[in-house]
PDB file of N, CA and C in Angstrom:
ATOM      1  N   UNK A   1      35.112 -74.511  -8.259  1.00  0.00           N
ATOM      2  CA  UNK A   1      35.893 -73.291  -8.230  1.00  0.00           C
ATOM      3  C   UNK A   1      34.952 -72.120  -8.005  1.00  0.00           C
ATOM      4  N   UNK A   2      35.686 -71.257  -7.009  1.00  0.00           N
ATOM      5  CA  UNK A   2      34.460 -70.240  -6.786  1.00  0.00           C
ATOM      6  C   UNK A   2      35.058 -68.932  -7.239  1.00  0.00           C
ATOM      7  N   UNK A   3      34.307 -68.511  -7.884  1.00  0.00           N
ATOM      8  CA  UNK A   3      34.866 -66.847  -8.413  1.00  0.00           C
ATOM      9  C   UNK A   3      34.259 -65.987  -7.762  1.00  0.00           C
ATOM     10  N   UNK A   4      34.720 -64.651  -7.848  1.00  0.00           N
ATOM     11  CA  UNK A   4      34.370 -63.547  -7.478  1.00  0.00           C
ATOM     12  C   UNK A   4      34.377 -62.017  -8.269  1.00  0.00           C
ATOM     13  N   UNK A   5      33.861 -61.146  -8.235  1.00  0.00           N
ATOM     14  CA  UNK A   5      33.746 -60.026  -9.223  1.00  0.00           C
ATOM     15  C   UNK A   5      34.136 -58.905  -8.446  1.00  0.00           C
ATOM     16  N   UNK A   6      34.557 -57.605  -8.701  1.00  0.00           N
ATOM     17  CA  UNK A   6      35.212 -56.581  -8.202  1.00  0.00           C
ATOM     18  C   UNK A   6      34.709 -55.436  -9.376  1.00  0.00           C
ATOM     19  N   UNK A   7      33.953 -54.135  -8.360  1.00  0.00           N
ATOM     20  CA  UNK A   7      33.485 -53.364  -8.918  1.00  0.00           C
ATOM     21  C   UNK A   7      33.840 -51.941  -8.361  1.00  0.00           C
ATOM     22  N   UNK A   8      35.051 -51.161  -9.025  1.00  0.00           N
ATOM     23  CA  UNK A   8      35.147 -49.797  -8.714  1.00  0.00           C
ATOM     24  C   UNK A   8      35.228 -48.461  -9.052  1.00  0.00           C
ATOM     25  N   UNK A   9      35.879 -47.124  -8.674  1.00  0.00           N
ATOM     26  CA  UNK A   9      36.091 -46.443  -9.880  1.00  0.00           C
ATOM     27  C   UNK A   9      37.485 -46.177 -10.586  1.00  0.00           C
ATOM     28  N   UNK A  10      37.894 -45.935 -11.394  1.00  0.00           N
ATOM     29  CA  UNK A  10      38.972 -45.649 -11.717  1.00  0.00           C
ATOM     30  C   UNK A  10      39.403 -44.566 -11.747  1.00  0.00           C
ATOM     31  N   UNK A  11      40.656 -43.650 -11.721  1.00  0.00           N
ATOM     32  CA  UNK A  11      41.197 -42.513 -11.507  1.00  0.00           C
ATOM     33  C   UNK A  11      40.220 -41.215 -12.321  1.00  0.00           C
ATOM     34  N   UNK A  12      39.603 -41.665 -13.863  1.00  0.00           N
ATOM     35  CA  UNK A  12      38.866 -41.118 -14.441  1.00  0.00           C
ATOM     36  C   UNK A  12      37.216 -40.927 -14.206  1.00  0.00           C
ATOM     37  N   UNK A  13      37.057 -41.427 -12.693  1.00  0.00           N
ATOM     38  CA  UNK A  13      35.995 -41.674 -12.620  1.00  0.00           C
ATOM     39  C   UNK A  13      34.626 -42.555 -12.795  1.00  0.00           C
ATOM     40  N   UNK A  14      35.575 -43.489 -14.079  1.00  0.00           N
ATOM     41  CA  UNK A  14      34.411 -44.223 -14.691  1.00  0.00           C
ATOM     42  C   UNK A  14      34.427 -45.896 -13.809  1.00  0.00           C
ATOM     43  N   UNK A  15      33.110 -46.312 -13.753  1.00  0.00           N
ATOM     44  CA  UNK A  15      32.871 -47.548 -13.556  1.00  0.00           C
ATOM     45  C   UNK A  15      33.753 -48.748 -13.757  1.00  0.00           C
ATOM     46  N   UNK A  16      34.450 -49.516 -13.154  1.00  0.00           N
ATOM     47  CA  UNK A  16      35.313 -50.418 -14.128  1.00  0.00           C
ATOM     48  C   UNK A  16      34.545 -51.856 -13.283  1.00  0.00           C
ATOM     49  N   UNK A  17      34.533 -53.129 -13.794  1.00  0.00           N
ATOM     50  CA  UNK A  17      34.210 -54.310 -13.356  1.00  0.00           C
ATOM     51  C   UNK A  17      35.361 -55.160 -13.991  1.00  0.00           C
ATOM     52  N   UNK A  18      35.795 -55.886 -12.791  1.00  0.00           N
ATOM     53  CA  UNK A  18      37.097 -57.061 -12.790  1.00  0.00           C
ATOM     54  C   UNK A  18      36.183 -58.469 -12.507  1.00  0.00           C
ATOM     55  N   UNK A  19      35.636 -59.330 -13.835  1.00  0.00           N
ATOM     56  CA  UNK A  19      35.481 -60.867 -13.530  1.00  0.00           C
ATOM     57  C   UNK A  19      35.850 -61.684 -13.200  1.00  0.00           C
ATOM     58  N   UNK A  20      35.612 -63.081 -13.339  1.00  0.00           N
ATOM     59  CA  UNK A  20      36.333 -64.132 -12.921  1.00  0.00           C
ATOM     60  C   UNK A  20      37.601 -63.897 -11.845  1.00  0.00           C
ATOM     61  N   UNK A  21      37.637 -63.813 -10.939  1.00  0.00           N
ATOM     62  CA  UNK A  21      38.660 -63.561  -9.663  1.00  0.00           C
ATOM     63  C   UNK A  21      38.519 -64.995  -9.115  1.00  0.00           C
ATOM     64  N   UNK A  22      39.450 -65.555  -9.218  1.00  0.00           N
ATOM     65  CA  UNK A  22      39.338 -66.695  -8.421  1.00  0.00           C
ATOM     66  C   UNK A  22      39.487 -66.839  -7.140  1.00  0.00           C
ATOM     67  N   UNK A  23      38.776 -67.892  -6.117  1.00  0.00           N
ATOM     68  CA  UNK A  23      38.925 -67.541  -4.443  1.00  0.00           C
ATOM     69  C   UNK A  23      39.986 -69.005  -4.156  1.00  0.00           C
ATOM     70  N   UNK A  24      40.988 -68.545  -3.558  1.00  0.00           N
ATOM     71  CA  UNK A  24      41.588 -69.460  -2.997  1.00  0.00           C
ATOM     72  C   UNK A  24      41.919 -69.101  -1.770  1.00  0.00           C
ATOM     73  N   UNK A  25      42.412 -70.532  -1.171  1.00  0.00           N
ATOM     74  CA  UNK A  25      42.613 -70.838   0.122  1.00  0.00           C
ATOM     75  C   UNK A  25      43.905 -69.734   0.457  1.00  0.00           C
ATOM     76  N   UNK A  26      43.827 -69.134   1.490  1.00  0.00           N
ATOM     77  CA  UNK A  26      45.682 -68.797   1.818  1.00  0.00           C
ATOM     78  C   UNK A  26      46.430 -69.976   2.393  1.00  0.00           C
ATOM     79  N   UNK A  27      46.516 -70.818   2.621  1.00  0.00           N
ATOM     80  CA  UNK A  27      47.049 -72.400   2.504  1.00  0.00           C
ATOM     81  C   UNK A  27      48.052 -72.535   1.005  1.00  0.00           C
ATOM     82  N   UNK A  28      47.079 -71.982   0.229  1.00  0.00           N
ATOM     83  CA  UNK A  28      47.193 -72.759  -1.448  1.00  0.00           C
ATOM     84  C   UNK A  28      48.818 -72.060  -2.090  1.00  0.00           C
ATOM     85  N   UNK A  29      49.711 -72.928  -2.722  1.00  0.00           N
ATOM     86  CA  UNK A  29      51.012 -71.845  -3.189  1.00  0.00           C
ATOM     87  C   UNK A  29      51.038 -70.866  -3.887  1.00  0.00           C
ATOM     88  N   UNK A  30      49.792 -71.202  -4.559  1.00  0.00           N
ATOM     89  CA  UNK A  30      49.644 -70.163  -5.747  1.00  0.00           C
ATOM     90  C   UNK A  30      48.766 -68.937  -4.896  1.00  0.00           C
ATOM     91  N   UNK A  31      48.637 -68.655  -4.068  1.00  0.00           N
ATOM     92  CA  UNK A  31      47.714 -67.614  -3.137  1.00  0.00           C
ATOM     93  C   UNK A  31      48.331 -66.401  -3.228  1.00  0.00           C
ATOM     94  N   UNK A  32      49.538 -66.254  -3.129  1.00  0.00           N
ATOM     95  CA  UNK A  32      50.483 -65.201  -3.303  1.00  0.00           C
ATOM     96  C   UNK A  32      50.582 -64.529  -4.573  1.00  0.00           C
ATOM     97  N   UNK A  33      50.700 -65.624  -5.333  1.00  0.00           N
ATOM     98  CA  UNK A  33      51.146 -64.964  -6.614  1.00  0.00           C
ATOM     99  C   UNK A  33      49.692 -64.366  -7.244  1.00  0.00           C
ATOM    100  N   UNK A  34      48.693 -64.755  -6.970  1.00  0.00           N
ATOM    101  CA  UNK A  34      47.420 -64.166  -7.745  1.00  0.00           C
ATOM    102  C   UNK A  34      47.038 -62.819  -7.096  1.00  0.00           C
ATOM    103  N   UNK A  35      46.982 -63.133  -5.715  1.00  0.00           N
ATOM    104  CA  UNK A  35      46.472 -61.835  -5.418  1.00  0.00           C
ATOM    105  C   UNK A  35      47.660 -60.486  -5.784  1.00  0.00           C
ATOM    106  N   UNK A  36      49.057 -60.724  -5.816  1.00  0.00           N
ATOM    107  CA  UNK A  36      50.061 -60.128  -6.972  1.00  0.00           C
ATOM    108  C   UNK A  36      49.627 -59.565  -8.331  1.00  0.00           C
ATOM    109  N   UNK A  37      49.454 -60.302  -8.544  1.00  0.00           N
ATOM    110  CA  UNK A  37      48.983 -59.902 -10.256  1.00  0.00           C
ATOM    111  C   UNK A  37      47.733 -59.493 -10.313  1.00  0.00           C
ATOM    112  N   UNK A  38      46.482 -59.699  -9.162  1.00  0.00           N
ATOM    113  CA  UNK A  38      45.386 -58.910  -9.194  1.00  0.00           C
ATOM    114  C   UNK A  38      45.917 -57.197  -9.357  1.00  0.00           C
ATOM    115  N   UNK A  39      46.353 -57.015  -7.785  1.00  0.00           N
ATOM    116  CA  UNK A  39      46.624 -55.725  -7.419  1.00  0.00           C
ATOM    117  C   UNK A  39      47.468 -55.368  -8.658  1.00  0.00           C
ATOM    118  N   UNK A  40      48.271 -55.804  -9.366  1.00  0.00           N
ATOM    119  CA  UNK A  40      48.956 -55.348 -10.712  1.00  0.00           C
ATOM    120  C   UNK A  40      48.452 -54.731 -11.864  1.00  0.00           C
ATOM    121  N   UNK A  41      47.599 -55.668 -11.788  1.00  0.00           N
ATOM    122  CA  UNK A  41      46.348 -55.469 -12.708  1.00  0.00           C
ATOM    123  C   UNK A  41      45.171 -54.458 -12.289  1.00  0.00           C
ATOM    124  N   UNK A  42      44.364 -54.111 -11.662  1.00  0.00           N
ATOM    125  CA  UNK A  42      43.870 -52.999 -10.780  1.00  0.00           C
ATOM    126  C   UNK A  42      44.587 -52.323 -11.080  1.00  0.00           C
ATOM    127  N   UNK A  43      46.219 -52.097 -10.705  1.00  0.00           N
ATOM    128  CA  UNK A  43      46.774 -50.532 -10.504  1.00  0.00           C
ATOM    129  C   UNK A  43      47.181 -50.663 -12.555  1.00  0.00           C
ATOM    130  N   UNK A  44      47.399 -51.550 -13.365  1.00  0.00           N
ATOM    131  CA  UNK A  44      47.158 -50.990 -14.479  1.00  0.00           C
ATOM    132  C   UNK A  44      45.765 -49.913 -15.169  1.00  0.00           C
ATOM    133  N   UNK A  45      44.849 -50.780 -14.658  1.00  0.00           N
ATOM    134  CA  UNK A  45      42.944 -50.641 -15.200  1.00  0.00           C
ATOM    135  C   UNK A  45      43.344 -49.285 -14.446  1.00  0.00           C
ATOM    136  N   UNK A  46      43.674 -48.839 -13.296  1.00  0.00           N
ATOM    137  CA  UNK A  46      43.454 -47.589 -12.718  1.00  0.00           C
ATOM    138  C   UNK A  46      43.921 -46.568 -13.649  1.00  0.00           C
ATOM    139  N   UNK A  47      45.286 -46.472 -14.256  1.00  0.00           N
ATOM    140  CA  UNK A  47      45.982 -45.719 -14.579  1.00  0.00           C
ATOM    141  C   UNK A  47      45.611 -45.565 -16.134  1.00  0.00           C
ATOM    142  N   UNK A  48      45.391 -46.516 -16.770  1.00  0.00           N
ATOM    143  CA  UNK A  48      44.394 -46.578 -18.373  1.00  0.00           C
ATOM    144  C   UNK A  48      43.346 -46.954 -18.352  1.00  0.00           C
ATOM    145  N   UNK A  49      42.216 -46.033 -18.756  1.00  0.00           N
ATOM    146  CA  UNK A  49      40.957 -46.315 -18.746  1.00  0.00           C
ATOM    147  C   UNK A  49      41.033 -47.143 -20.166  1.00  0.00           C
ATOM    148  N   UNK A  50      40.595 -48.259 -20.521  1.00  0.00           N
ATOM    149  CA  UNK A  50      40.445 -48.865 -22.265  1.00  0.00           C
ATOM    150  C   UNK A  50      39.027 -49.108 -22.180  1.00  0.00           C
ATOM    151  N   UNK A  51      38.261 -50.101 -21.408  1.00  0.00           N
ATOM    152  CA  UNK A  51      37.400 -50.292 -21.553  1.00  0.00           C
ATOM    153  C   UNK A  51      36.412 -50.550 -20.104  1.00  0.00           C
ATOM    154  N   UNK A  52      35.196 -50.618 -19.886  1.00  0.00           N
ATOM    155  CA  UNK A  52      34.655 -50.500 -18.499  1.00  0.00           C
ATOM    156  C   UNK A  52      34.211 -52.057 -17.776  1.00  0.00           C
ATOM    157  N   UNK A  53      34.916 -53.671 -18.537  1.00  0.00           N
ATOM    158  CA  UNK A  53      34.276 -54.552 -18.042  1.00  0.00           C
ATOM    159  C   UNK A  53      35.727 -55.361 -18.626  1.00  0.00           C
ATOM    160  N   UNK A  54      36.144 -56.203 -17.589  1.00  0.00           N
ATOM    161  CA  UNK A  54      37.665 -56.864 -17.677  1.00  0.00           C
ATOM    162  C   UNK A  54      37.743 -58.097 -17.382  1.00  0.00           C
ATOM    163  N   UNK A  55      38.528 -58.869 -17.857  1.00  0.00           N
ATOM    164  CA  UNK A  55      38.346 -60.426 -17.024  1.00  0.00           C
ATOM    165  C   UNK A  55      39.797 -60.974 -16.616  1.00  0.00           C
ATOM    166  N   UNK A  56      39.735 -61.044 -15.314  1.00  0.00           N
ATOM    167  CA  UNK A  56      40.939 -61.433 -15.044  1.00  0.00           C
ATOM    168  C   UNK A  56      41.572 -62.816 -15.286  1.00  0.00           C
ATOM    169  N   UNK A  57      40.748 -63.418 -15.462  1.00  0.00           N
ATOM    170  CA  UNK A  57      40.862 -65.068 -16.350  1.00  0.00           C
ATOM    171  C   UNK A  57      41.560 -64.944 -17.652  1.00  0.00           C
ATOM    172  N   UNK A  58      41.423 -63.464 -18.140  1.00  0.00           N
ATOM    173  CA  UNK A  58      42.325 -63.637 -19.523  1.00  0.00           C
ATOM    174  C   UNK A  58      44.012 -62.873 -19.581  1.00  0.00           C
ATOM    175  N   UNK A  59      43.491 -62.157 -18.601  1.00  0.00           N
ATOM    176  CA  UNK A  59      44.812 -61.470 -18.101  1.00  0.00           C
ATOM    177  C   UNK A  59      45.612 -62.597 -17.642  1.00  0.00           C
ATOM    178  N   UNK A  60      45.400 -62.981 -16.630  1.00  0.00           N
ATOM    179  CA  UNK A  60      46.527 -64.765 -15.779  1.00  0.00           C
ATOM    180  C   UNK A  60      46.488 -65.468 -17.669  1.00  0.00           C
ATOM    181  N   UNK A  61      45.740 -65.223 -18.251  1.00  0.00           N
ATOM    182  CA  UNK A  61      45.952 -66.302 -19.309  1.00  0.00           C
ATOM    183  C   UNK A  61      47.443 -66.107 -20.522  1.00  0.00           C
ATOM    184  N   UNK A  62      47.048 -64.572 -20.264  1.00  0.00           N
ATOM    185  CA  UNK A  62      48.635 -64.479 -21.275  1.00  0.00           C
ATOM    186  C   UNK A  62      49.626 -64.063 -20.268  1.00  0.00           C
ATOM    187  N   UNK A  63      49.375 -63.696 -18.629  1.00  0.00           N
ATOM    188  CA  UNK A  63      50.463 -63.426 -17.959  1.00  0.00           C
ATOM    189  C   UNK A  63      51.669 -64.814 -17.180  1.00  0.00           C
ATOM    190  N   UNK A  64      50.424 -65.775 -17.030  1.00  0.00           N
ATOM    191  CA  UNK A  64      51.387 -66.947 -16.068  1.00  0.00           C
ATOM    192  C   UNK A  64      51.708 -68.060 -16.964  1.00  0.00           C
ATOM    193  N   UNK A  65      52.499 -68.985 -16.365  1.00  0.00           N
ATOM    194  CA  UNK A  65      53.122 -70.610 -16.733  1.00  0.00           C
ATOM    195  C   UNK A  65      51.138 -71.186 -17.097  1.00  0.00           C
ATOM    196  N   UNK A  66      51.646 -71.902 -18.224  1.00  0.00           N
ATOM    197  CA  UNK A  66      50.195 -72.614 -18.819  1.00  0.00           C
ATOM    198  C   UNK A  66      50.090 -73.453 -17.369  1.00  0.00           C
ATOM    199  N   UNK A  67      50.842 -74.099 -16.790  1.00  0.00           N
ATOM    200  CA  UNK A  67      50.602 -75.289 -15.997  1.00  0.00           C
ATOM    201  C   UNK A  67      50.018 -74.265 -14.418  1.00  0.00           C
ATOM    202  N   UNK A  68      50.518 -73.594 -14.018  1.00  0.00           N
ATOM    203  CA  UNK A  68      50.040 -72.500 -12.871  1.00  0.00           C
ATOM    204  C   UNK A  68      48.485 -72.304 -13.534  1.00  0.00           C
ATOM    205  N   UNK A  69      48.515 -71.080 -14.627  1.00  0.00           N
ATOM    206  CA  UNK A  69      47.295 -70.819 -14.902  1.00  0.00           C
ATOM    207  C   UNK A  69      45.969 -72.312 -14.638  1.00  0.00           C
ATOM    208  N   UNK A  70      46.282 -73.705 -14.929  1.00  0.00           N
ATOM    209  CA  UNK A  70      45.349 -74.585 -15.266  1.00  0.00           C
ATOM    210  C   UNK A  70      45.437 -75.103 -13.604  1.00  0.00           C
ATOM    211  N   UNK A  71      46.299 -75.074 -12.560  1.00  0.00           N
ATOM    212  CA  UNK A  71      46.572 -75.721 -11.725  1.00  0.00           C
ATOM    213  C   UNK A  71      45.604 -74.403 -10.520  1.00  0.00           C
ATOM    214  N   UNK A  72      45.020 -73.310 -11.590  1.00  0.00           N
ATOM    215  CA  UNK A  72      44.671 -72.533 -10.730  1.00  0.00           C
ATOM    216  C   UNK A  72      42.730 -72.327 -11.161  1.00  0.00           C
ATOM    217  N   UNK A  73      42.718 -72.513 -12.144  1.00  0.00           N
ATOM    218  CA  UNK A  73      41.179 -72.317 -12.648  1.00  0.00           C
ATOM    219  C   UNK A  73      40.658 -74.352 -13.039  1.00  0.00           C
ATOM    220  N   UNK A  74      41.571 -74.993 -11.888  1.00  0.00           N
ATOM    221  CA  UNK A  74      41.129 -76.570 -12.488  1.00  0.00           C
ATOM    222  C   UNK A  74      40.016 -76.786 -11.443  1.00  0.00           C
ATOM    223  N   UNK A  75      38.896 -77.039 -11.898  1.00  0.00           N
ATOM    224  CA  UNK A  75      37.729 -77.387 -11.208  1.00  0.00           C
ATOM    225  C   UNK A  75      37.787 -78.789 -10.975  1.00  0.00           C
ATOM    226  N   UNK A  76      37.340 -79.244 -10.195  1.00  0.00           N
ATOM    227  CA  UNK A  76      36.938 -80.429  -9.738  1.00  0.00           C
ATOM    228  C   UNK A  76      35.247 -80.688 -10.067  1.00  0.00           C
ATOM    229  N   UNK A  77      35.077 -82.042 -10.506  1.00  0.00           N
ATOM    230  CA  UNK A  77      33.911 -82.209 -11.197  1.00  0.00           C
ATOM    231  C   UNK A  77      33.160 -82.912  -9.873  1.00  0.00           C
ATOM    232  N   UNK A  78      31.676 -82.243  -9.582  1.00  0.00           N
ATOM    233  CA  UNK A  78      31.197 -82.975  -8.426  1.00  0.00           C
ATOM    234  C   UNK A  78      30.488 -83.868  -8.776  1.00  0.00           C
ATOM    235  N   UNK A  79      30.044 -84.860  -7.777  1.00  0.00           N
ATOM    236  CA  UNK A  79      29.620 -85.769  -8.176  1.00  0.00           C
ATOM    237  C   UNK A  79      27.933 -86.408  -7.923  1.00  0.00           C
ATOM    238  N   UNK A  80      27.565 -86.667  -9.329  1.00  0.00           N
ATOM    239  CA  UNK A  80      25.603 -86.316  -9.077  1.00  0.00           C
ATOM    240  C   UNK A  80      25.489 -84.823  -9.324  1.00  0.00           C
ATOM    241  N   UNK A  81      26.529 -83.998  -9.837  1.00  0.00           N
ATOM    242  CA  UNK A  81      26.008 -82.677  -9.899  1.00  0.00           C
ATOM    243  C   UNK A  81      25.539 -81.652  -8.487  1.00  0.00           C
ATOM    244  N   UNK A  82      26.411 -82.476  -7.421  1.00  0.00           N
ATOM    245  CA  UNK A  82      25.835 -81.778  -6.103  1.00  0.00           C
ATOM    246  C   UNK A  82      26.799 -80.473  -5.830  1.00  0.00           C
TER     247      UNK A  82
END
């Protein structure tokens, strides 16, 4: 699973950092609905400054279906560690 990080400012000016972003295929079903709830999330962080470092892994965690959320951060284990 490959993540990605997102670093901008917010309406107040201040620094904000968005973790764990997961990269999926646009193929994938769930492709739609995340990048949804990213931009949701962004335009929340924009509008309330709370804190300057966020993880979007915990946000999908209390926002989606347990089975979506796991069907979306499920890694595949490689093999030999390659």
């Amino acid at each position: 699973m490959l993540l990605k990080s997102l670093e901008f400012k917010n309406g107040y000016g201040q620094k904000v950092r968005i973790s764990d972003i997961p990269v999926l295929a646009q193929d994938n079903p769930l492709y739609f609905k995340v990048n949804l709830r990213l931009q949701m999330f962004m335009s929340e962080i924009y509008r309330r400054p709370k804190k300057k470092v966020f993880s979007f892994r915990d946000y999908l965690k209390k926002h989606l279906k347990w089975p979506e959320y796991q069907s979306i951060y499920h890694s595949l284990e490689l093999k030999n560690n390659a």
